[in-house]
C-alpha atoms as a PDB file:
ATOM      1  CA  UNK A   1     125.171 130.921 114.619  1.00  0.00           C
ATOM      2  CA  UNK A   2     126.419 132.177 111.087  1.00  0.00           C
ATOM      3  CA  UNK A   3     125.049 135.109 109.054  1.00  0.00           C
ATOM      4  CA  UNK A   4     121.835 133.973 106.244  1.00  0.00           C
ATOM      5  CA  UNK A   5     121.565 135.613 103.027  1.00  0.00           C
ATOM      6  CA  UNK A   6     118.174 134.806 102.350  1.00  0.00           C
ATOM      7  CA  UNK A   7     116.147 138.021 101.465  1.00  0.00           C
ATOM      8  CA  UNK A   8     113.755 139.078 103.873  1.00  0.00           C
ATOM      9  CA  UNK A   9     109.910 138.367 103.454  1.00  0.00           C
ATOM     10  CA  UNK A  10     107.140 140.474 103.878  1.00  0.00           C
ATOM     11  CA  UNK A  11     105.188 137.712 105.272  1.00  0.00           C
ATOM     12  CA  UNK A  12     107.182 137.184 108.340  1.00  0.00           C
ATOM     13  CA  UNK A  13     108.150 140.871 108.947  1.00  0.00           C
ATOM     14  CA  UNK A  14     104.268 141.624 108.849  1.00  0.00           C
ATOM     15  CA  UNK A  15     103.894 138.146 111.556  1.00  0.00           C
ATOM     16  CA  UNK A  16     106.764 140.285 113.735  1.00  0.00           C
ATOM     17  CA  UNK A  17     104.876 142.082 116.835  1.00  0.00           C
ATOM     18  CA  UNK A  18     107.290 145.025 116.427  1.00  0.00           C
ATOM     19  CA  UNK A  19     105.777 145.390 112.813  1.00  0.00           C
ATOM     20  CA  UNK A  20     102.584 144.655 113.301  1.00  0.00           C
ATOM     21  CA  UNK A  21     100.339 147.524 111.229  1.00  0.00           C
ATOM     22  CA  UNK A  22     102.926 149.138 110.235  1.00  0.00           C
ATOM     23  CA  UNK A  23     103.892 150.357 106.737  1.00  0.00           C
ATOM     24  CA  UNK A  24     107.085 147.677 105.440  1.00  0.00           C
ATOM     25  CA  UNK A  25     107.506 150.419 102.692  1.00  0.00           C
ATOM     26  CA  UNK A  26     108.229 152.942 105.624  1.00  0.00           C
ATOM     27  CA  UNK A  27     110.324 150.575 107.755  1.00  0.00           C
ATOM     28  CA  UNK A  28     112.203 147.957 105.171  1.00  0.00           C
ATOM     29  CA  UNK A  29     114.994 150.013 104.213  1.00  0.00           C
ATOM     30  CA  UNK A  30     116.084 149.997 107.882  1.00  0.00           C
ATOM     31  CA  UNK A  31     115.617 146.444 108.029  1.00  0.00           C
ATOM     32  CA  UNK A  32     117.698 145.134 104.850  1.00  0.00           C
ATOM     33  CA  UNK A  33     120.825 145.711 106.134  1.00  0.00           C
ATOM     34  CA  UNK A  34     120.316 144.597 109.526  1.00  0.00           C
ATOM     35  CA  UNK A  35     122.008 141.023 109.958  1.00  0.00           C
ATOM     36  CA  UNK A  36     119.584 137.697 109.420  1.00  0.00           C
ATOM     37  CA  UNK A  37     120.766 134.873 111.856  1.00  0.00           C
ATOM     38  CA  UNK A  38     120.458 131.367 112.205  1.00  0.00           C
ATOM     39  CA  UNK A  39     120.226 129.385 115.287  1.00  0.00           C
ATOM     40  CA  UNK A  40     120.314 125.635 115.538  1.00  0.00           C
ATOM     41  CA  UNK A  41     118.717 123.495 117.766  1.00  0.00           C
ATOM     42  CA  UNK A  42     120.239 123.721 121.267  1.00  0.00           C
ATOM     43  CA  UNK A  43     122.203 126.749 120.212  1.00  0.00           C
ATOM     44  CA  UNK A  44     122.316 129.694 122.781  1.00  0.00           C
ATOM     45  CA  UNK A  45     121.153 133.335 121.755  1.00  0.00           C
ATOM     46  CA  UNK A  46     122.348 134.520 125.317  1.00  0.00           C
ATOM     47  CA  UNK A  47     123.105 133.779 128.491  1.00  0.00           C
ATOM     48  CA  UNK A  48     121.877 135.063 132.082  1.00  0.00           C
ATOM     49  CA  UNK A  49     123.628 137.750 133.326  1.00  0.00           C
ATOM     50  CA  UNK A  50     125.307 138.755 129.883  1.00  0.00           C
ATOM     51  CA  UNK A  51     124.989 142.531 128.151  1.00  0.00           C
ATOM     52  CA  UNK A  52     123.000 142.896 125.358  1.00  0.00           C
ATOM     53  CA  UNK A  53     123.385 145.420 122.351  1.00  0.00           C
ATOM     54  CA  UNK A  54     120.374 144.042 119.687  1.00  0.00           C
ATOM     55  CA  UNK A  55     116.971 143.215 119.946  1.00  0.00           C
ATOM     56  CA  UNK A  56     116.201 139.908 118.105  1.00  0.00           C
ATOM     57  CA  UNK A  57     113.162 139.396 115.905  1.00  0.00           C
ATOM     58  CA  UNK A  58     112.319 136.203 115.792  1.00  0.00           C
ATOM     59  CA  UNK A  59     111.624 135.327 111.997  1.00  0.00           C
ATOM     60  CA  UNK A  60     111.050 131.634 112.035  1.00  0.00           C
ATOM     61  CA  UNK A  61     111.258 128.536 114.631  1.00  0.00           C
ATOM     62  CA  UNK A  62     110.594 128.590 118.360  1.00  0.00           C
ATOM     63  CA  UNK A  63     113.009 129.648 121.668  1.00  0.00           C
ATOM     64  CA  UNK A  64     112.577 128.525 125.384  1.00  0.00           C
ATOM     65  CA  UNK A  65     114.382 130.530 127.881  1.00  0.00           C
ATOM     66  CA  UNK A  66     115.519 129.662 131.711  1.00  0.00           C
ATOM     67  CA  UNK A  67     116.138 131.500 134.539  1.00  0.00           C
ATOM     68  CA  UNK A  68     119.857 130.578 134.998  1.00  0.00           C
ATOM     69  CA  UNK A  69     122.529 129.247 132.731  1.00  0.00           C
ATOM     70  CA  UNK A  70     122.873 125.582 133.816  1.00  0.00           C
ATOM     71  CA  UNK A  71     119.112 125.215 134.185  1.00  0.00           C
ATOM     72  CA  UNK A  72     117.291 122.730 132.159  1.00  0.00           C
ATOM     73  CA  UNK A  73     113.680 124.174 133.085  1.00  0.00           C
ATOM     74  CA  UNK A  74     111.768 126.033 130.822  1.00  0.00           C
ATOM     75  CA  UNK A  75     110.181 129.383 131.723  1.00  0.00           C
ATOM     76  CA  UNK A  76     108.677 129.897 128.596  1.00  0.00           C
ATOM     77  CA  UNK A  77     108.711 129.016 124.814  1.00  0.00           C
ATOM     78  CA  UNK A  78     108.485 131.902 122.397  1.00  0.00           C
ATOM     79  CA  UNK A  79     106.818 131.142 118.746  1.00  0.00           C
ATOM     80  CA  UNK A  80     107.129 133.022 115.703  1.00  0.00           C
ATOM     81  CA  UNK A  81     106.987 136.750 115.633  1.00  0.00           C
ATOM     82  CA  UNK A  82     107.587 137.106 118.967  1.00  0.00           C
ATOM     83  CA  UNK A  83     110.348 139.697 120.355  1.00  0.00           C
ATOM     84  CA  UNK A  84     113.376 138.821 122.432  1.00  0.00           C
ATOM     85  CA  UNK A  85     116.163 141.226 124.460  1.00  0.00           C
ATOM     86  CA  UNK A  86     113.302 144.023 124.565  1.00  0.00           C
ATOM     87  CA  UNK A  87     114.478 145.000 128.242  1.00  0.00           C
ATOM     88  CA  UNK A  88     118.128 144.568 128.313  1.00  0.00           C
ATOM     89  CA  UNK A  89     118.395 146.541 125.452  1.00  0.00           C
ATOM     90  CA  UNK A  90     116.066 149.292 126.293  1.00  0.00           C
ATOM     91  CA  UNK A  91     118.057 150.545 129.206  1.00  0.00           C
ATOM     92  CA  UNK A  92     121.341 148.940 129.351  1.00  0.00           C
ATOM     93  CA  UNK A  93     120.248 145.610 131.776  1.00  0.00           C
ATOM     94  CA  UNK A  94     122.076 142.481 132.078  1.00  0.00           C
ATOM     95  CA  UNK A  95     119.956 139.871 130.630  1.00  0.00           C
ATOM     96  CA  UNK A  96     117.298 138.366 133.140  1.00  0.00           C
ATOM     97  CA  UNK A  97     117.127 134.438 131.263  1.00  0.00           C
ATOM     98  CA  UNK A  98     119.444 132.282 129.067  1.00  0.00           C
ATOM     99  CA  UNK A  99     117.858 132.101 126.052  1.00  0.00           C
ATOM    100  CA  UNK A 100     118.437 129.098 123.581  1.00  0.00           C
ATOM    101  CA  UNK A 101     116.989 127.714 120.585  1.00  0.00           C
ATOM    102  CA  UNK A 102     114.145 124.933 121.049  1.00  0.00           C
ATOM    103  CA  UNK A 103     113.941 123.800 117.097  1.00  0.00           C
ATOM    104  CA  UNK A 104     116.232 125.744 114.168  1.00  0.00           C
ATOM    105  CA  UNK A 105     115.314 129.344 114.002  1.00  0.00           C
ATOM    106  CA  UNK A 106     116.100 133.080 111.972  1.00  0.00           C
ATOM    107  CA  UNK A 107     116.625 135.638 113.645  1.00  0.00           C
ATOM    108  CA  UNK A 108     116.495 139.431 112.598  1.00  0.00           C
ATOM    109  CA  UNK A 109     119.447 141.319 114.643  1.00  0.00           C
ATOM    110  CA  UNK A 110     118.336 145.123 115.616  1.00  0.00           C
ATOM    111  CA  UNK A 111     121.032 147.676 116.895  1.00  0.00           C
ATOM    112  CA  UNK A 112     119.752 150.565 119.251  1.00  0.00           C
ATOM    113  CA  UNK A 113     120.185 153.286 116.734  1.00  0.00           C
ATOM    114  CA  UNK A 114     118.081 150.775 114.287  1.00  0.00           C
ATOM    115  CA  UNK A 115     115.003 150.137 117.016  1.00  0.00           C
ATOM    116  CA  UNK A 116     114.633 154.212 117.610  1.00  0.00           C
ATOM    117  CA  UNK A 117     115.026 154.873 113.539  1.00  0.00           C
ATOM    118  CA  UNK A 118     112.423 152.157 113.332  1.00  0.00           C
ATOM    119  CA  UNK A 119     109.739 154.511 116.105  1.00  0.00           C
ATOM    120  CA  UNK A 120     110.942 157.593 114.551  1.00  0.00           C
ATOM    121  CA  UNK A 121     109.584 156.164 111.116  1.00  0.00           C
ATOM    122  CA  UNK A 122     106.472 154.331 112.095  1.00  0.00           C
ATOM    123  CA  UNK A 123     103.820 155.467 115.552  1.00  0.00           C
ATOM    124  CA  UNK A 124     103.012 151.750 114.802  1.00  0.00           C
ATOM    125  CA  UNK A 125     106.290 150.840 115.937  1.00  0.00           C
ATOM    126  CA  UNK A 126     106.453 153.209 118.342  1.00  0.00           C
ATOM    127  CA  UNK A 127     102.993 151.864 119.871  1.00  0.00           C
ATOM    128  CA  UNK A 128     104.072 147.976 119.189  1.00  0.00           C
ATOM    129  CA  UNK A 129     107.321 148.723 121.666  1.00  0.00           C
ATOM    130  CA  UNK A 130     105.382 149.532 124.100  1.00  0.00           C
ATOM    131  CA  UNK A 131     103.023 146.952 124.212  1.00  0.00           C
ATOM    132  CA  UNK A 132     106.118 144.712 123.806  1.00  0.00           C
ATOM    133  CA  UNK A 133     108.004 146.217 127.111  1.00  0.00           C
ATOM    134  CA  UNK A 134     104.811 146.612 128.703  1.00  0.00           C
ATOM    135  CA  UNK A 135     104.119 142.751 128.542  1.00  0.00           C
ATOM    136  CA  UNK A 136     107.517 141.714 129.280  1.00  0.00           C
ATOM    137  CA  UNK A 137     107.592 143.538 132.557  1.00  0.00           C
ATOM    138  CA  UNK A 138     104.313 141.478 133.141  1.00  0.00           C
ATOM    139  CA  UNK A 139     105.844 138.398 132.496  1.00  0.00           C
ATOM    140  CA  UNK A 140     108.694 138.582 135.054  1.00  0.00           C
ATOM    141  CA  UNK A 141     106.456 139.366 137.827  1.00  0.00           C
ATOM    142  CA  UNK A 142     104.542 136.628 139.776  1.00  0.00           C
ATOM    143  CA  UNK A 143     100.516 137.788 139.018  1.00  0.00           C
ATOM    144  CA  UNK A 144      98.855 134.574 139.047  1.00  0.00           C
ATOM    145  CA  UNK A 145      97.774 135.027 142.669  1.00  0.00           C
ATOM    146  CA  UNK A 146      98.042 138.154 143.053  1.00  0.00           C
ATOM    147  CA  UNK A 147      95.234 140.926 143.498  1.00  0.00           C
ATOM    148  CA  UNK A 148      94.736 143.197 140.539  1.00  0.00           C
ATOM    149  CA  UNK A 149      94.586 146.420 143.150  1.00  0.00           C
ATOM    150  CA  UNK A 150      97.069 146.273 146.142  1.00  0.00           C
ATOM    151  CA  UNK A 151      95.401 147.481 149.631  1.00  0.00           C
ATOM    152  CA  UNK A 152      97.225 150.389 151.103  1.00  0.00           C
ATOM    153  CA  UNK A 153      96.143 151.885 154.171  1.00  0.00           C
ATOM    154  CA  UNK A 154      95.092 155.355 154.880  1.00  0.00           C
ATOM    155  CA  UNK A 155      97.334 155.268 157.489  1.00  0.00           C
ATOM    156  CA  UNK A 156     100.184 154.833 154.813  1.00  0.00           C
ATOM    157  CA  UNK A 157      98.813 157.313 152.241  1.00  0.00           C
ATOM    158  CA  UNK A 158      98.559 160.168 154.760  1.00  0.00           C
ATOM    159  CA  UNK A 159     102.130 159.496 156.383  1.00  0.00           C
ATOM    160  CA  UNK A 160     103.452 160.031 152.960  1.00  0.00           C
ATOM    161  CA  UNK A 161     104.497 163.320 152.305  1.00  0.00           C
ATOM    162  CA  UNK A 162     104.486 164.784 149.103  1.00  0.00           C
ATOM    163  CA  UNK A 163     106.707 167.450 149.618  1.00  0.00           C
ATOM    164  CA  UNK A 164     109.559 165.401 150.259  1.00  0.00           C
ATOM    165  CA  UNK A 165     109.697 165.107 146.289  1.00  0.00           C
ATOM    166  CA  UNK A 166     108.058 168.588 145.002  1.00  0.00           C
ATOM    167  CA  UNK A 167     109.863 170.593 147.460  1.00  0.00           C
ATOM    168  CA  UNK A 168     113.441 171.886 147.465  1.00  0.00           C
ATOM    169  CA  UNK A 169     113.816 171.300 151.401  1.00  0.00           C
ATOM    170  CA  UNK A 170     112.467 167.830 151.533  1.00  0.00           C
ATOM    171  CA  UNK A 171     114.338 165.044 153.410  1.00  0.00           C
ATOM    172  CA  UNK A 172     116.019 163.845 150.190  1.00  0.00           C
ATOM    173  CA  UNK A 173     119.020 161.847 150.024  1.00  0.00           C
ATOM    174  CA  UNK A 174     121.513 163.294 148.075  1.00  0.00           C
ATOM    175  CA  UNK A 175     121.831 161.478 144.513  1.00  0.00           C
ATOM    176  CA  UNK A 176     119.429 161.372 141.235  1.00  0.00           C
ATOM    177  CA  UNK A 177     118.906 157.404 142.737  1.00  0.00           C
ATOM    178  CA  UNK A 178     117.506 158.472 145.903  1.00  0.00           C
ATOM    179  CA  UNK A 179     115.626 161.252 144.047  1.00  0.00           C
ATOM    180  CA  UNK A 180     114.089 159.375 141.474  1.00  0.00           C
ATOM    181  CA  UNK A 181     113.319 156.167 143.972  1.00  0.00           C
ATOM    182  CA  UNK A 182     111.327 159.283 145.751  1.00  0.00           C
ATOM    183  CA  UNK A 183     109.574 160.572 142.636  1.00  0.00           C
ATOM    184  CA  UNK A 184     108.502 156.938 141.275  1.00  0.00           C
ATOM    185  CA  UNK A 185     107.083 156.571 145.011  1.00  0.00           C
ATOM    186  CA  UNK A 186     105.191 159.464 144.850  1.00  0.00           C
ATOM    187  CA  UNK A 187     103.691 158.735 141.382  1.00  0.00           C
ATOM    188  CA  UNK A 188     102.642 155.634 142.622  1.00  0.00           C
ATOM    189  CA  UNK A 189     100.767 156.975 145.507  1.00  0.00           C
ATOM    190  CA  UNK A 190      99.393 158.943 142.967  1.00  0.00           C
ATOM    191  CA  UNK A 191      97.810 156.132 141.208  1.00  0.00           C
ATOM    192  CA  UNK A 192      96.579 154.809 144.197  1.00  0.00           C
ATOM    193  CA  UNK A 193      94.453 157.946 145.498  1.00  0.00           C
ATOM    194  CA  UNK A 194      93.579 158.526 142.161  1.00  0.00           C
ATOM    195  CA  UNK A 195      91.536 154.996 142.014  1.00  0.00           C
ATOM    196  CA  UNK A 196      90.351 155.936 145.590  1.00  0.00           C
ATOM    197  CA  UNK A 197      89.085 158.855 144.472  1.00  0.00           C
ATOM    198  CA  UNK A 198      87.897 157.659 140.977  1.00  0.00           C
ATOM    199  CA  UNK A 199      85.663 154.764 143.817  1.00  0.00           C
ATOM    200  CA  UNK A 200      84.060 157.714 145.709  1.00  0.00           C
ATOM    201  CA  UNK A 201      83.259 159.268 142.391  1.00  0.00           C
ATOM    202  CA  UNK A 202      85.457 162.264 142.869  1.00  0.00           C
ATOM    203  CA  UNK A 203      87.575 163.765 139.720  1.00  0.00           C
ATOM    204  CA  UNK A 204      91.462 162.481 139.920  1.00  0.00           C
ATOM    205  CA  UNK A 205      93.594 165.684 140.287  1.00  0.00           C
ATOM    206  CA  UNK A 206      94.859 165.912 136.908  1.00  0.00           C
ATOM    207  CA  UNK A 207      96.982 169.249 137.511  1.00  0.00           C
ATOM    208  CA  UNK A 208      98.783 167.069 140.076  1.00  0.00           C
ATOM    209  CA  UNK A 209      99.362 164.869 137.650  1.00  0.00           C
ATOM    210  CA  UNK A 210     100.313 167.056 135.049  1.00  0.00           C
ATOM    211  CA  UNK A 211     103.141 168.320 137.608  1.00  0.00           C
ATOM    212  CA  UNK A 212     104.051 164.655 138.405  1.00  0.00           C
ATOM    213  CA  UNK A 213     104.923 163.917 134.747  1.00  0.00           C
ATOM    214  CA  UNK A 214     106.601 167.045 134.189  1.00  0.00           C
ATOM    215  CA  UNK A 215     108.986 165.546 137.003  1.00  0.00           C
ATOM    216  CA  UNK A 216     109.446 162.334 135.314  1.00  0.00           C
ATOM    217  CA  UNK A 217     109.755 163.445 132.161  1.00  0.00           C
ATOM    218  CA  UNK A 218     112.847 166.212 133.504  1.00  0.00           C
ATOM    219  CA  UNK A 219     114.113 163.394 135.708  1.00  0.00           C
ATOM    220  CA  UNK A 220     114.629 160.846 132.031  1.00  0.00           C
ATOM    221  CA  UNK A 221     116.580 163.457 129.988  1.00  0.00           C
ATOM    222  CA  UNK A 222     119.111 163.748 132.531  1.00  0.00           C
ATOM    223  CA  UNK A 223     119.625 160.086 133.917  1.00  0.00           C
ATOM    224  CA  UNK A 224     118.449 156.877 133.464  1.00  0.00           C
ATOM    225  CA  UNK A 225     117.013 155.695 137.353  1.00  0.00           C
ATOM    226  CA  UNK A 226     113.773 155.741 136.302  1.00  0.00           C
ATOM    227  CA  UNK A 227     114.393 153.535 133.373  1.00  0.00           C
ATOM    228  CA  UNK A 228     116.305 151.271 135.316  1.00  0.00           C
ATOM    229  CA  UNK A 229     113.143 151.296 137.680  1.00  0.00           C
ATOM    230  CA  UNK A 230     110.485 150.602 135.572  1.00  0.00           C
ATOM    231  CA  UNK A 231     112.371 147.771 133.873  1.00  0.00           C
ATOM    232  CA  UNK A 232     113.369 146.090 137.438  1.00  0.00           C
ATOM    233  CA  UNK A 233     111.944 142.497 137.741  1.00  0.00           C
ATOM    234  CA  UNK A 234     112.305 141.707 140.777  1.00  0.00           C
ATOM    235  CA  UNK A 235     109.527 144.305 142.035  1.00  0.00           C
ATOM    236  CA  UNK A 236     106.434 142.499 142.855  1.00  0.00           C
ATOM    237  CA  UNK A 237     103.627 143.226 140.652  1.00  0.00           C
ATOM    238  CA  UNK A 238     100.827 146.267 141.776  1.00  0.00           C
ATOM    239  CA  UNK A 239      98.473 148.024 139.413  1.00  0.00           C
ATOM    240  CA  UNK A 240      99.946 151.534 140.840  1.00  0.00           C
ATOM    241  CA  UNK A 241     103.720 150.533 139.700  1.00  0.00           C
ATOM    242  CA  UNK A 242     102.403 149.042 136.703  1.00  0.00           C
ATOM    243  CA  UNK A 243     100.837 152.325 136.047  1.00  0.00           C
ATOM    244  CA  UNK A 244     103.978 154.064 136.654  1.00  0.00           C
ATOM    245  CA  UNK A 245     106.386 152.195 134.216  1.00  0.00           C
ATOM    246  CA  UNK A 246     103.992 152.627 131.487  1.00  0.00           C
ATOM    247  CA  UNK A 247     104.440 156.477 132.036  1.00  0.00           C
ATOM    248  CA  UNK A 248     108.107 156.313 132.291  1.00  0.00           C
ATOM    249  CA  UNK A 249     108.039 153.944 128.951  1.00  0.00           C
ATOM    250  CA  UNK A 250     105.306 156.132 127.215  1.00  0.00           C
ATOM    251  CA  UNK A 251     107.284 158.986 128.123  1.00  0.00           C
ATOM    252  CA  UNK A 252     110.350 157.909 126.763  1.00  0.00           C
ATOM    253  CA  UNK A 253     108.981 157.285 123.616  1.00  0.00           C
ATOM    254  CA  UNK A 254     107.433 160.623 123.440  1.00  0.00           C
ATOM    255  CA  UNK A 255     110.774 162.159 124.044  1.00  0.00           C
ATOM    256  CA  UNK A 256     112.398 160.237 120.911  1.00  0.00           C
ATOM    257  CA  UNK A 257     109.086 160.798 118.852  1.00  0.00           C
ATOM    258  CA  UNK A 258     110.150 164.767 119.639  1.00  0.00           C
ATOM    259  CA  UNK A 259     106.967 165.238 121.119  1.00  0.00           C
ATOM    260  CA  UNK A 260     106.264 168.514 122.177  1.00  0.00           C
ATOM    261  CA  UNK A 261     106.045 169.798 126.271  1.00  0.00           C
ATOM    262  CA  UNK A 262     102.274 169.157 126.034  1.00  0.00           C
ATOM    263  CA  UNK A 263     101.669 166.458 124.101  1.00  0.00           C
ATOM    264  CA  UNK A 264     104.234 164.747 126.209  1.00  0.00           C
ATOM    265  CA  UNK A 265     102.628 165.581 129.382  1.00  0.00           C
ATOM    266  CA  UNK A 266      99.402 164.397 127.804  1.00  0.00           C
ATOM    267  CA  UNK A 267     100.826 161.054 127.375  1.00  0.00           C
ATOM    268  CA  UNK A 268     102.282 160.635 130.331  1.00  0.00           C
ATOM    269  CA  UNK A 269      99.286 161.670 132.271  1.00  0.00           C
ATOM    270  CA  UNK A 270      97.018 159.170 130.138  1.00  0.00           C
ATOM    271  CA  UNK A 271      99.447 156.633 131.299  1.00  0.00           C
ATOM    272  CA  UNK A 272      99.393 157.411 135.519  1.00  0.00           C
ATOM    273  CA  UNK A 273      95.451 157.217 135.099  1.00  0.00           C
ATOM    274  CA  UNK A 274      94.553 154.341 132.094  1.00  0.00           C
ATOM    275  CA  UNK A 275      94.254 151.326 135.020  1.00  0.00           C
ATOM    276  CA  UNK A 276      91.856 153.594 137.151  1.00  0.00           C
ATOM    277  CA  UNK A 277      88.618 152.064 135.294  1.00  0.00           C
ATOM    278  CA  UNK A 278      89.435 149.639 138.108  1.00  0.00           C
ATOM    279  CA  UNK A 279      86.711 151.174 140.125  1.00  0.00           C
ATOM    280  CA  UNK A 280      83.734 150.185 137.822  1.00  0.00           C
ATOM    281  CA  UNK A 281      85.092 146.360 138.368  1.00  0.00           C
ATOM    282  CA  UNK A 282      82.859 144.452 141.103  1.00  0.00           C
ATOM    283  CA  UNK A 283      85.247 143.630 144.228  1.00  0.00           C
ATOM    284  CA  UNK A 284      84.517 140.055 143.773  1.00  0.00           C
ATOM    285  CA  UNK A 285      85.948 140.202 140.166  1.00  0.00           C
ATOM    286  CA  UNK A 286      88.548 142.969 141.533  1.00  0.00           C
ATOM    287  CA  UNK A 287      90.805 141.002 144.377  1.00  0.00           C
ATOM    288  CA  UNK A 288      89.846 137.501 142.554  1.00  0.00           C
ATOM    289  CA  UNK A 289      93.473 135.807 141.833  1.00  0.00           C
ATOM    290  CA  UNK A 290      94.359 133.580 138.723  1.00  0.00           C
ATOM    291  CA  UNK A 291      93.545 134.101 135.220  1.00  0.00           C
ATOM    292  CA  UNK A 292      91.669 137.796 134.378  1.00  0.00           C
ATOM    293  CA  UNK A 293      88.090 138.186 134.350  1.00  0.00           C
ATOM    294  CA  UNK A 294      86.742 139.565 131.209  1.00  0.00           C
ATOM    295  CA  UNK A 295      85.374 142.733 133.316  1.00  0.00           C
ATOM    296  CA  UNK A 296      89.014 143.188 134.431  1.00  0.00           C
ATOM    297  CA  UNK A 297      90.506 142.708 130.911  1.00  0.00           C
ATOM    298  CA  UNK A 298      87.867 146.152 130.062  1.00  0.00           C
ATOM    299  CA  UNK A 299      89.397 148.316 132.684  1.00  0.00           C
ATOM    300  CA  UNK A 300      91.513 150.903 130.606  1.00  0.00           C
ATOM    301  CA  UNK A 301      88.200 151.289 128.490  1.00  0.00           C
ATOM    302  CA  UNK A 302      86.494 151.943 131.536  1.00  0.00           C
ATOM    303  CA  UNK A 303      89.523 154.225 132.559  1.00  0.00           C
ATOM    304  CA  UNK A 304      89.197 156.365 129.320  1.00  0.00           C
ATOM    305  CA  UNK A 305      85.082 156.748 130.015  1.00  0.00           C
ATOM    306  CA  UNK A 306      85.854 157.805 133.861  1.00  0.00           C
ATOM    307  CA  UNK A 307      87.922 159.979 132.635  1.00  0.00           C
ATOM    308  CA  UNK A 308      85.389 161.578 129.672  1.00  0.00           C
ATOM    309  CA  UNK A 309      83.105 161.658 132.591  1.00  0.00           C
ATOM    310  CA  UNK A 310      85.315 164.205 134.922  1.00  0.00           C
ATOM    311  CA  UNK A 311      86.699 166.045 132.541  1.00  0.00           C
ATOM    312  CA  UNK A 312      84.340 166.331 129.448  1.00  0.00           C
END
C-alpha cells in the first residue's frame, strides 16, 4: 500500500457518502493534505481485532470484509463511495472485520482531528456521519428475522425503577460503567413506554425526556461508556436501543458542533422519540420479519407528525 500523488477529483469526493451535499469549497482544503492510498488486489486495509486511528474513504475500486482474519467468507463487499473504520475510529474500538481489497482501490486516509474539522465545517458532514454510524451499527446486528418492536412486559416495565438512575440513593454500583449501563437502560425503557403510550394515543412525556438527555449528554463529556455502548455489536438489535445510540451519536455531534444546552437537548430528545411513528404501522406489517415494508420504512415521518400532533 504506497502513498498516490494523483490530485483529488471532485467527482469522486462528491460520490463519497461523508460528502454527500456538502460544499467541496468548504471541506477541500482539509482534504488535500490528507494521504491518497492505493490498495492492490488481495491487499489488507486491516485486520480483526487491530486499533484504528483513520477513517478510509473509499475513492475508487471495491472491498469485502470477514469476520475473522483467516476467514475466506465474505460478509460484505463495499463499492465506491462507501465509508470504512467509521466505528473503530469514533470511539477508540478494536476493529470488528478484516478488511481487504476485492479489485485495486484509492483510498482517502482521515485522522480524528481531520473527521471533526470536516463536521465543524460542513452540518452536511455532520448529518452524513451520522447516517454513516447509524447504518453501520445496523449492519452488525442480525435484523433479518427480527421484529421491528421488541415485546416487553408490563411486568418488566413496572419492576424497573427509575430512581435507581435519577436519584442520588439508588442501588448503583459504584463506577461511571455501572452508571451509564443504568442510564442507557433507563433511556431505553423510555423509548419503549413512549411507543406504548404514543399506541394508546397519549402524549410521550417529553420533560422526562428532556431530563433523560440532559443525563446523557453530562454522562459523554466526562467518559466515554456510553459511546462504547452505543457502538457495541454484539447487542442484539431492538428499536428502543436503536433509538438510544442515535441520541448518544446525535448528541455527540451536537457537543462538537458547540451546540448550545437547548439545542442539544432538542436533538437528543428528537432522537429518543423519531422511531415512535411505529404506532401508526399495522401489527401485521409491525412484527413481520425479513426485508422492511414500505409502511415501516415511513415510520420516523410518522414519528415527526405524532409528535406535531401532541405538542403543536
Amino acid at each position: 500500500m504506497g502513498e498516490q500523488k494523483k490530485p483529488l477529483e471532485d467527482q469522486e469526493l462528491e460520490h463519497s457518502l461523508l460528502l454527500r451535499g456538502a460544499e467541496l469549497a468548504a471541506v477541500r482544503g482539509l482534504l488535500e493534505n490528507c494521504p491518497v492510498r492505493e490498495l492492490r488486489e488481495g491487499g489488507s486495509l486491516f485486520y480483526a481485532g487491530q486499533s484504528n486511528h483513520f477513517l478510509y474513504l473509499l475513492l475508487s475500486g471495491r472491498l469485502r470484509s470477514h469476520v475473522k482474519k483467516d476467514s475466506r467468507d465474505t460478509v460484505e463487499v463495499l463499492e465506491s463511495g462507501e465509508v470504512v473504520g467509521a466505528v473503530s475510529v469514533m470511539n477508540g474500538q478494536l476493529t470488528s472485520a478484516t478488511v481487504v481489497a476485492h479489485e485495486d482501490c484509492r483510498l482517502l486516509e482521515l485522522e480524528e482531528k481531520v473527521i471533526w474539522s470536516l463536521v465543524e465545517n460542513s452540518h452536511a458532514v455532520a448529518r452524513n456521519l451520522l447516517t454513516i454510524l447509524s447504518r453501520r451499527m445496523r449492519r452488525g446486528h442480525t435484523v433479518s428475522r427480527a421484529s421491528l418492536v421488541e415485546r416487553v412486559s408490563q411486568q418488566e416495565l413496572e419492576e424497573f425503577q427509575l430512581q435507581q438512575v435519577e436519584g442520588s440513593d439508588g442501588p448503583l454500583k459504584e463506577g461511571t460503567e455501572a452508571e451509564a449501563i443504568q442510564l442507557y437502560k433507563t433511556a431505553t425503557h423510555y423509548v419503549l413506554e413512549s411507543i406504548r403510550q404514543t399506541q394508546e394515543r397519549t402524549a410521550p412525556d417529553l420533560e422526562r425526556g428532556k431530563e433523560l438527555v440532559k443525563q446523557i449528554s453530562n454522562s459523554m463529556k466526562n467518559d466515554s461508556a456510553l459511546l462504547l455502548l452505543a457502538t457495541d455489536r454484539r447487542q442484539e438489535f431492538a428499536v428502543s436501543a436503536h433509538s438510544v445510540n442515535v441520541a448518544i451519536l446525535a448528541l455527540r455531534l451536537a457537543q462538537t458542533m458547540n451546540y448550545d444546552v437547548e439545542n442539544q437537548t432538542r436533538v437528543g430528545v428528537a432522537a429518543l422519540l423519531h422511531e415512535i411513528g411505529v404506532a401508526w404501522i399495522p401489527k401485521g406489517v409491525l412484527y413481520e420479519t425479513g426485508q422492511l415494508n414500505p409502511h415501516a420504512q415511513q415510520r420516523p415521518v410518522y414519528s415527526s407528525k405524532l409528535l406535531q400532533e401532541f405538542y403543536p
